[in-house]
PDB file of N, CA and C in Angstrom:
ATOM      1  N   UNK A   1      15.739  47.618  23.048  1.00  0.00           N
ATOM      2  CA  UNK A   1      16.205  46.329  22.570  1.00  0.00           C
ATOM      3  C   UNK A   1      17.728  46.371  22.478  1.00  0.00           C
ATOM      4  N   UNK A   2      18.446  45.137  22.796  1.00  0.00           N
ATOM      5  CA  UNK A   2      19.683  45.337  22.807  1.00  0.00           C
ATOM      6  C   UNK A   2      20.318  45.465  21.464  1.00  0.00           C
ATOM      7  N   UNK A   3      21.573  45.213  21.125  1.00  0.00           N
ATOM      8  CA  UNK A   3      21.940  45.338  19.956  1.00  0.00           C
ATOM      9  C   UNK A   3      23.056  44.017  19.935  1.00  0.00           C
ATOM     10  N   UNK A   4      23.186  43.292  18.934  1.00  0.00           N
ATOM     11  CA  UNK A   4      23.931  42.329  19.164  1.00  0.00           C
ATOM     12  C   UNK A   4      25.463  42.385  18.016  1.00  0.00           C
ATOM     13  N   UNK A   5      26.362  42.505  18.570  1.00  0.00           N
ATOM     14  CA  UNK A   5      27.630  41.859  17.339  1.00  0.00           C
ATOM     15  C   UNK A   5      28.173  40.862  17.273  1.00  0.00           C
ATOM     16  N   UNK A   6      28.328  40.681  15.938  1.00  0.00           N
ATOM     17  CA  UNK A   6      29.072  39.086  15.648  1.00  0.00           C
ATOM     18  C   UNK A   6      30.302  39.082  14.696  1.00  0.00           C
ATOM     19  N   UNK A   7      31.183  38.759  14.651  1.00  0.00           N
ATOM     20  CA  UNK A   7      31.927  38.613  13.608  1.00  0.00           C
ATOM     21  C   UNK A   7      31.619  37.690  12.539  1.00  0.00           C
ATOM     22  N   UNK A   8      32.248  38.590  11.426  1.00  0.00           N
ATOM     23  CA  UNK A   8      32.365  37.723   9.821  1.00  0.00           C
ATOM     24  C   UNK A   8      32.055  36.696  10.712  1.00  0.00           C
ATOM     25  N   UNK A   9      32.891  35.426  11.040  1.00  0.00           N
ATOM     26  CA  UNK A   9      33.007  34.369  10.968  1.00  0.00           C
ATOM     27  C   UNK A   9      32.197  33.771  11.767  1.00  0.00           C
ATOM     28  N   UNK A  10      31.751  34.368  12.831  1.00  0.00           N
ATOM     29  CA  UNK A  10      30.457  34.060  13.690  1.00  0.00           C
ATOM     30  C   UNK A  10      29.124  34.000  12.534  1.00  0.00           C
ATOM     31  N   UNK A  11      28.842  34.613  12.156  1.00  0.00           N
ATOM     32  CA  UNK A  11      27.749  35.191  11.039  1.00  0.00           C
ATOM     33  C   UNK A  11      27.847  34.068  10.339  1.00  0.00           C
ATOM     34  N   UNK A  12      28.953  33.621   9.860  1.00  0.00           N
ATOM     35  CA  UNK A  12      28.819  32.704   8.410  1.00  0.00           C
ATOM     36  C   UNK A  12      28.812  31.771   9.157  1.00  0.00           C
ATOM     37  N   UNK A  13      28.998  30.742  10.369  1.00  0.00           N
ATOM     38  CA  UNK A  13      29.132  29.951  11.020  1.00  0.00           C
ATOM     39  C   UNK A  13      27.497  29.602  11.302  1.00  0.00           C
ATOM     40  N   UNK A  14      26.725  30.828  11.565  1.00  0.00           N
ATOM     41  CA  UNK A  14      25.435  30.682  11.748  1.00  0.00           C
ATOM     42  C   UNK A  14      24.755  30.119  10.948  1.00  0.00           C
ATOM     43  N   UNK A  15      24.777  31.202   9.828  1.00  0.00           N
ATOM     44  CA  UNK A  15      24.282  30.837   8.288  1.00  0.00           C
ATOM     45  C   UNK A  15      24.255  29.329   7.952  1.00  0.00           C
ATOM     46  N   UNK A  16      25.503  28.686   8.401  1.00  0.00           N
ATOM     47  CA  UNK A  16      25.664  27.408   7.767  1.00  0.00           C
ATOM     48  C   UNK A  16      25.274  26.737   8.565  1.00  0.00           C
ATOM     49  N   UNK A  17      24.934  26.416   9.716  1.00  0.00           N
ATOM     50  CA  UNK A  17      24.355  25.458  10.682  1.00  0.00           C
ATOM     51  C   UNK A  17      22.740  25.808  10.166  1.00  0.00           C
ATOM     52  N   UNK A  18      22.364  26.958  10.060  1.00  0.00           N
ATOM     53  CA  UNK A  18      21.104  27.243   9.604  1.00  0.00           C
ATOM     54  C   UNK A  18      20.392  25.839   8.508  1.00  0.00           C
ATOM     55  N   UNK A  19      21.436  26.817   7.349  1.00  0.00           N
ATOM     56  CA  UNK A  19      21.228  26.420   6.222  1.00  0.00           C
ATOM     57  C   UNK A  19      21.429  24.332   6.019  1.00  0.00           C
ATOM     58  N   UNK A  20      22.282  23.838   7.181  1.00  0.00           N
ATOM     59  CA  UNK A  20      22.208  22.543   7.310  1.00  0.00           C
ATOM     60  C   UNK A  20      21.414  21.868   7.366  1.00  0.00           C
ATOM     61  N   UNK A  21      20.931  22.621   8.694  1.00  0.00           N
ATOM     62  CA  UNK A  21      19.636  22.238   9.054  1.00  0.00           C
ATOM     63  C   UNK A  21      18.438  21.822   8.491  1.00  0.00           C
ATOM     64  N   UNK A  22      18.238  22.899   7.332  1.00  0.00           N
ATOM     65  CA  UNK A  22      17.187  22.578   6.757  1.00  0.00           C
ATOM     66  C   UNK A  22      17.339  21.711   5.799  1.00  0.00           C
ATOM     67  N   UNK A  23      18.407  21.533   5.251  1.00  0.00           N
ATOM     68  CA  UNK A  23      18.826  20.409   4.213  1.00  0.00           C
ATOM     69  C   UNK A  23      18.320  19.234   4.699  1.00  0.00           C
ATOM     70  N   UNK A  24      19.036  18.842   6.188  1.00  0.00           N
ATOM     71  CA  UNK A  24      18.375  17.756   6.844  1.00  0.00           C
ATOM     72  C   UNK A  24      17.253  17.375   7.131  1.00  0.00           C
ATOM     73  N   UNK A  25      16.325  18.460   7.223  1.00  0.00           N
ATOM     74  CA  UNK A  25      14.874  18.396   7.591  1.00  0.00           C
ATOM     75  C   UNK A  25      14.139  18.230   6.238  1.00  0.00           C
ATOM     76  N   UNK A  26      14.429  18.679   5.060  1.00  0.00           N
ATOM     77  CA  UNK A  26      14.313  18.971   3.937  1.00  0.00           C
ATOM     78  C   UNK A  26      14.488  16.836   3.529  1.00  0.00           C
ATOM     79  N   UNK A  27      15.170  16.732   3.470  1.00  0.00           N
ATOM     80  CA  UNK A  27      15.778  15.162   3.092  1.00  0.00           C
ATOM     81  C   UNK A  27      14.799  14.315   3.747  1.00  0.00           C
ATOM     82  N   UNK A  28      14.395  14.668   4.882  1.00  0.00           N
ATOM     83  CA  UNK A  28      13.836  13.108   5.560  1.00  0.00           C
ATOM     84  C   UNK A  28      12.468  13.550   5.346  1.00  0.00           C
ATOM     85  N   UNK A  29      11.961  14.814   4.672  1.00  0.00           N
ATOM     86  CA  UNK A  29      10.523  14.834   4.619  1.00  0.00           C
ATOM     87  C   UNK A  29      10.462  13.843   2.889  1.00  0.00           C
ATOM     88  N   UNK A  30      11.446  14.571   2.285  1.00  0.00           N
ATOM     89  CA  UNK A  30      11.643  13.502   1.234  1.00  0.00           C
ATOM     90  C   UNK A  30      11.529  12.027   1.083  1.00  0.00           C
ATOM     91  N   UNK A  31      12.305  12.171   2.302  1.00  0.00           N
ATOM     92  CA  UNK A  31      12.176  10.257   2.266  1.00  0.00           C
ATOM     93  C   UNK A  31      11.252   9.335   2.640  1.00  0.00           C
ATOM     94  N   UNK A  32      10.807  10.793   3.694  1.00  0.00           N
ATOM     95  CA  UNK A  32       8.922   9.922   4.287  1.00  0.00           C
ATOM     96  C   UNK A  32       7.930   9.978   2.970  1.00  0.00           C
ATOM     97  N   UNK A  33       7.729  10.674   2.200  1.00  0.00           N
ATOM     98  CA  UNK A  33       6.889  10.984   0.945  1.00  0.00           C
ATOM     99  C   UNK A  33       6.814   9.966  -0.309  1.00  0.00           C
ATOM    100  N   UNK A  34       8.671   9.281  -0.399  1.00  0.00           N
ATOM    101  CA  UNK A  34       8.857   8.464  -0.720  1.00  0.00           C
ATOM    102  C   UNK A  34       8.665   6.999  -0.889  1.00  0.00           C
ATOM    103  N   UNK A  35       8.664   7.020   0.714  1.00  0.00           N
ATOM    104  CA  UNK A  35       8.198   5.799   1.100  1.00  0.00           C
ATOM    105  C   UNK A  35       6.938   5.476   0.917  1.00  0.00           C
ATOM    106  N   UNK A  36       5.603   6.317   0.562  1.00  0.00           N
ATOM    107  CA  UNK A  36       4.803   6.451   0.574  1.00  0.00           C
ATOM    108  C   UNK A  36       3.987   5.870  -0.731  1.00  0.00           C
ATOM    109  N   UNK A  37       4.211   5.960  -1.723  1.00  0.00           N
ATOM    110  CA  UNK A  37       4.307   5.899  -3.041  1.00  0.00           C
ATOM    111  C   UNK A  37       3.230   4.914  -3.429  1.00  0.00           C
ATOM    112  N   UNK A  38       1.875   4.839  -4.129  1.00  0.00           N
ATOM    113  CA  UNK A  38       1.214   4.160  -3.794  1.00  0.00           C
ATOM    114  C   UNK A  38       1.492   3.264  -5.082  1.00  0.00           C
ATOM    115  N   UNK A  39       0.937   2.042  -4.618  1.00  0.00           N
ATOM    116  CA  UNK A  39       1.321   0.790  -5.944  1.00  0.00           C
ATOM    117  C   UNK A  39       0.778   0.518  -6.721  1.00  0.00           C
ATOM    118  N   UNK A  40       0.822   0.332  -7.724  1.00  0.00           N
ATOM    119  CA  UNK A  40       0.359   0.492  -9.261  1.00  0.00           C
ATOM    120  C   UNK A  40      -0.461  -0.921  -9.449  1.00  0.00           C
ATOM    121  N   UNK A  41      -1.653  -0.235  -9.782  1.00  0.00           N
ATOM    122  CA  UNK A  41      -2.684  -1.607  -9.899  1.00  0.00           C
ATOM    123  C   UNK A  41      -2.521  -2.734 -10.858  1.00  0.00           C
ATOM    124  N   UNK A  42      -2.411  -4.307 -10.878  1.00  0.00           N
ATOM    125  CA  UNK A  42      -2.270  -5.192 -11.720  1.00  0.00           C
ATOM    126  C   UNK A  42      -2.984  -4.958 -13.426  1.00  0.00           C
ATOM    127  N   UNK A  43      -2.317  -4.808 -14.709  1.00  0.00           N
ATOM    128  CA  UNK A  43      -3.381  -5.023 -15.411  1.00  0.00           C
ATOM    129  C   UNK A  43      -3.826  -6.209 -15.683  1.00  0.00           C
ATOM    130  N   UNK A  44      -5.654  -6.405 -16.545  1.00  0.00           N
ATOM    131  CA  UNK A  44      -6.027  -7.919 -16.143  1.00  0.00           C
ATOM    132  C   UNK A  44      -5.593  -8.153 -17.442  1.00  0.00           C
ATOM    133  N   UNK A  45      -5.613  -9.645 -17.752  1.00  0.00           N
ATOM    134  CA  UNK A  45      -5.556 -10.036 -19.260  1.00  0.00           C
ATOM    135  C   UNK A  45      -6.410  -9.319 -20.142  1.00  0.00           C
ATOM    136  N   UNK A  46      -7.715  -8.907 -19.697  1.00  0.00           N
ATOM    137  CA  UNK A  46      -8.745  -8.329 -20.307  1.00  0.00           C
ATOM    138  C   UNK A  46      -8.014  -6.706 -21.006  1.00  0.00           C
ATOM    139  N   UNK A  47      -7.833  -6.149 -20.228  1.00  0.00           N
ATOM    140  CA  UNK A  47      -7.288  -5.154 -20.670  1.00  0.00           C
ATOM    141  C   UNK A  47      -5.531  -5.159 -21.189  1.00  0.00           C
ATOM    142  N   UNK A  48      -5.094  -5.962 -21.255  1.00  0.00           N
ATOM    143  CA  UNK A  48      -3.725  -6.158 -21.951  1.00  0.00           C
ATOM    144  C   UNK A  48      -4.376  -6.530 -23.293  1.00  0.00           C
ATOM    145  N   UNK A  49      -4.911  -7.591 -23.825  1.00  0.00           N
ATOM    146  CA  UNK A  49      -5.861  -7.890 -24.720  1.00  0.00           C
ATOM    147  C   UNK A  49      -6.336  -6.495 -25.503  1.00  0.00           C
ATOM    148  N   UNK A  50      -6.878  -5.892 -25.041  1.00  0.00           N
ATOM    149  CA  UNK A  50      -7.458  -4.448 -25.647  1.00  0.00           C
ATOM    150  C   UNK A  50      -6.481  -3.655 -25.940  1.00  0.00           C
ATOM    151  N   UNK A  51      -5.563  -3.497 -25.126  1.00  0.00           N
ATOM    152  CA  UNK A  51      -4.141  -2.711 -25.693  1.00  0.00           C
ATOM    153  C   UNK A  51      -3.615  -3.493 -26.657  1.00  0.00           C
ATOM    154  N   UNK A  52      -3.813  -4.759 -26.544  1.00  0.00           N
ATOM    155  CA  UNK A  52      -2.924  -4.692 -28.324  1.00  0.00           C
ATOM    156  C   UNK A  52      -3.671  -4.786 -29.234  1.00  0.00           C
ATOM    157  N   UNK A  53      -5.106  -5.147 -29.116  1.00  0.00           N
ATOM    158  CA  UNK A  53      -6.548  -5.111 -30.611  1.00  0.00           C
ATOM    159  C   UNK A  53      -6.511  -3.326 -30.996  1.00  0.00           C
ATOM    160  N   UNK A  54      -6.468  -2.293 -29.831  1.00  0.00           N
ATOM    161  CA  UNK A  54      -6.750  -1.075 -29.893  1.00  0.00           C
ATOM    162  C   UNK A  54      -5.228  -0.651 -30.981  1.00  0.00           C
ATOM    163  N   UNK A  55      -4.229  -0.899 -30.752  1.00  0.00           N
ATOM    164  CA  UNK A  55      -3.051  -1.055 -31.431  1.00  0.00           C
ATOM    165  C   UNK A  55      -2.832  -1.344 -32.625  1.00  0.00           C
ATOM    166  N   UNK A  56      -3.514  -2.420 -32.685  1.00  0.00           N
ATOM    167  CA  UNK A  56      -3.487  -2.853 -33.991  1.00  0.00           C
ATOM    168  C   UNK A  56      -4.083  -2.367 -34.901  1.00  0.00           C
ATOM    169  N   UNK A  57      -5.243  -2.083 -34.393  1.00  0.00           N
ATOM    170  CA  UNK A  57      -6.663  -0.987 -35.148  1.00  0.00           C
ATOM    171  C   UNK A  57      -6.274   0.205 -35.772  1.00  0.00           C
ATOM    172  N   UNK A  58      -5.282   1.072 -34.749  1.00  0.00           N
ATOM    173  CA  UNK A  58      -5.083   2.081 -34.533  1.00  0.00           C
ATOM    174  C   UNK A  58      -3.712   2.234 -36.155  1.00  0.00           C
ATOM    175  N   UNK A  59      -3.084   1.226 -35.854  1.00  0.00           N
ATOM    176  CA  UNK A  59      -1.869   1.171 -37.165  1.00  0.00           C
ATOM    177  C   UNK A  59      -2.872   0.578 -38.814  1.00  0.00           C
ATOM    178  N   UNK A  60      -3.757   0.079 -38.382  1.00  0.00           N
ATOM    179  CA  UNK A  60      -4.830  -0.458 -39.488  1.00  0.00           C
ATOM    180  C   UNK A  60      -5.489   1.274 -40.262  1.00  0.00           C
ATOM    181  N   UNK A  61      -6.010   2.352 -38.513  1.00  0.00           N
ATOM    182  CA  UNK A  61      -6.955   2.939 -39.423  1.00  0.00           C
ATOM    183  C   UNK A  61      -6.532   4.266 -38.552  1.00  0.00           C
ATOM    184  N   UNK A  62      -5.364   4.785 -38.929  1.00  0.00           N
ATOM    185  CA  UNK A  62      -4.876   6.361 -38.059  1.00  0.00           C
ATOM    186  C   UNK A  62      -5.564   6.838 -38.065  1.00  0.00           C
ATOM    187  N   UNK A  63      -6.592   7.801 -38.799  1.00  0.00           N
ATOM    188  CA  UNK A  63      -7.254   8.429 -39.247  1.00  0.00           C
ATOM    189  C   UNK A  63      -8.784   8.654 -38.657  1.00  0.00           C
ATOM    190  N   UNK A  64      -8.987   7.007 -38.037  1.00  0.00           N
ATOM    191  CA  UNK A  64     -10.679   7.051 -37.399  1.00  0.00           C
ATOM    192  C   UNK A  64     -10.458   7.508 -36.034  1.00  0.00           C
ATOM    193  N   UNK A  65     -11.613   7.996 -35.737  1.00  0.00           N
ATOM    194  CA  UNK A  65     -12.059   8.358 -34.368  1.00  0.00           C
ATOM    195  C   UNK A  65     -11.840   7.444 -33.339  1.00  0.00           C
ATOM    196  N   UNK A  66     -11.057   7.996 -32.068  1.00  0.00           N
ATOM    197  CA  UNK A  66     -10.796   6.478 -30.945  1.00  0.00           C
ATOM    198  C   UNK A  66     -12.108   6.044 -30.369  1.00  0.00           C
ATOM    199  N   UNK A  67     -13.186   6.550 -30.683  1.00  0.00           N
ATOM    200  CA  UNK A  67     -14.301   6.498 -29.756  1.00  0.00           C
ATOM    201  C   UNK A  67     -14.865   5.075 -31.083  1.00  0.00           C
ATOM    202  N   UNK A  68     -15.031   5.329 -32.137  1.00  0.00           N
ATOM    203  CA  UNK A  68     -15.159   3.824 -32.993  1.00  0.00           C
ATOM    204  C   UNK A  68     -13.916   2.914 -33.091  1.00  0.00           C
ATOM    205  N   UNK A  69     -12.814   3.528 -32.556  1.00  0.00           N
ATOM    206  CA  UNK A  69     -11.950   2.254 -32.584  1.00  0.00           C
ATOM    207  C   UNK A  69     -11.607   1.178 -31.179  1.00  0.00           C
ATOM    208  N   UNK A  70     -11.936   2.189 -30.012  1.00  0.00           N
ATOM    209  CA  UNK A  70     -12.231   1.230 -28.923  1.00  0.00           C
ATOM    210  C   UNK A  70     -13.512   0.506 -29.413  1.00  0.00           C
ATOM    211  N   UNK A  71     -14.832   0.797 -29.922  1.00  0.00           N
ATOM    212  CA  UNK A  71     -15.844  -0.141 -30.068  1.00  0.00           C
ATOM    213  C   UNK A  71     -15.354  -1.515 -30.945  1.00  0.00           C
ATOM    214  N   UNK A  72     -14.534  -1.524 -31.939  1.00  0.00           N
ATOM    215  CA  UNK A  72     -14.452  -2.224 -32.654  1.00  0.00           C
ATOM    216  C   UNK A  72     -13.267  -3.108 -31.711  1.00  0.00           C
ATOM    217  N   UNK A  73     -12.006  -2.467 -30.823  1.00  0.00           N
ATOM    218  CA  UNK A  73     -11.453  -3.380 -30.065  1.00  0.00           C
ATOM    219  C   UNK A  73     -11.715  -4.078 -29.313  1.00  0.00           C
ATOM    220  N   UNK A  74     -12.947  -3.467 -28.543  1.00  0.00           N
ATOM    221  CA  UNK A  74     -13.714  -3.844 -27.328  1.00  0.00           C
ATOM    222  C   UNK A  74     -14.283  -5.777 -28.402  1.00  0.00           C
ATOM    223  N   UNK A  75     -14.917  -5.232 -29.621  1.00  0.00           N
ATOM    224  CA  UNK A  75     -15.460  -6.491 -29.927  1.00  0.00           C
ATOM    225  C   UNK A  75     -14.275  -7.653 -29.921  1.00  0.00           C
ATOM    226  N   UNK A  76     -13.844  -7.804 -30.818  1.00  0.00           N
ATOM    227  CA  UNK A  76     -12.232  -7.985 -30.826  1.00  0.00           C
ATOM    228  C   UNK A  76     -11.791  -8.610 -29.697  1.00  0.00           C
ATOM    229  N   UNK A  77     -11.212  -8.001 -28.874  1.00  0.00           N
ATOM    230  CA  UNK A  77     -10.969  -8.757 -27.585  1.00  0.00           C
ATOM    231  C   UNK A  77     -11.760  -9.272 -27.110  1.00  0.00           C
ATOM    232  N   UNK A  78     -13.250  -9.612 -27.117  1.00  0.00           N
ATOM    233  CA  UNK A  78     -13.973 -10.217 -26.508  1.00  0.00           C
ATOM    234  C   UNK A  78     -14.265 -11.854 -27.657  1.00  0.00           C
ATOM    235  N   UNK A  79     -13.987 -11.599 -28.756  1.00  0.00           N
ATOM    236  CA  UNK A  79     -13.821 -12.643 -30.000  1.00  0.00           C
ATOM    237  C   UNK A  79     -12.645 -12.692 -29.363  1.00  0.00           C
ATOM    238  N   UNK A  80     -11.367 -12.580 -29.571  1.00  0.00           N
ATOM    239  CA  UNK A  80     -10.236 -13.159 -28.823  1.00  0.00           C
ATOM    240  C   UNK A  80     -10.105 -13.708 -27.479  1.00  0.00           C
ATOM    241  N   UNK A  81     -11.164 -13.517 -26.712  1.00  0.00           N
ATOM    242  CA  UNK A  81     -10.605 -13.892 -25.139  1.00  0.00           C
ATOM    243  C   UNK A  81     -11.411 -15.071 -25.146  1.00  0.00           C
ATOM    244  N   UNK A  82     -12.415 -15.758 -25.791  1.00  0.00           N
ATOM    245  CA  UNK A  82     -13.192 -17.161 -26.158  1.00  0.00           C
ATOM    246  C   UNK A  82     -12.205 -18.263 -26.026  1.00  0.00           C
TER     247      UNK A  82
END
């Protein structure tokens, strides 16, 4: 196998076209991934409604279990959405 020499400045000249390179390749995989980004589903009134009965509940009764305080919001918003 042959043997190859380069100078300092050859060497670091390499390095940095290298190292460019991948910056660049690096960036546009970024930007394709980006673009990609999937869109965030509408909430319905129904469930905006429940976020603020569940809220309210929640500052009413810290202390209870969320599994009886969604039941009691769930009612709640459904008495509110009439």
């Amino acid at each position: 196998m042959p043997t190859v020499t380069m100078t300092l400045e050859e060497y670091e000249a390499l390095r940095s076209l290298i190292s460019s390179e991948r910056e660049s390749e690096g960036a546009s995989l970024a930007d394709r991934e980006m673009a990609q980004k999937p869109k965030k589903r509408k909430k319905s009134k129904y469930q905006k409604e429940l976020g603020r009965q569940l809220k309210r509940l929640k500052a009413k009764h810290p202390r209870t279990k969320i599994t009886a305080l969604m039941k009691r919001a769930h009612r709640a918003t459904r008495k509110a959405m009439k």
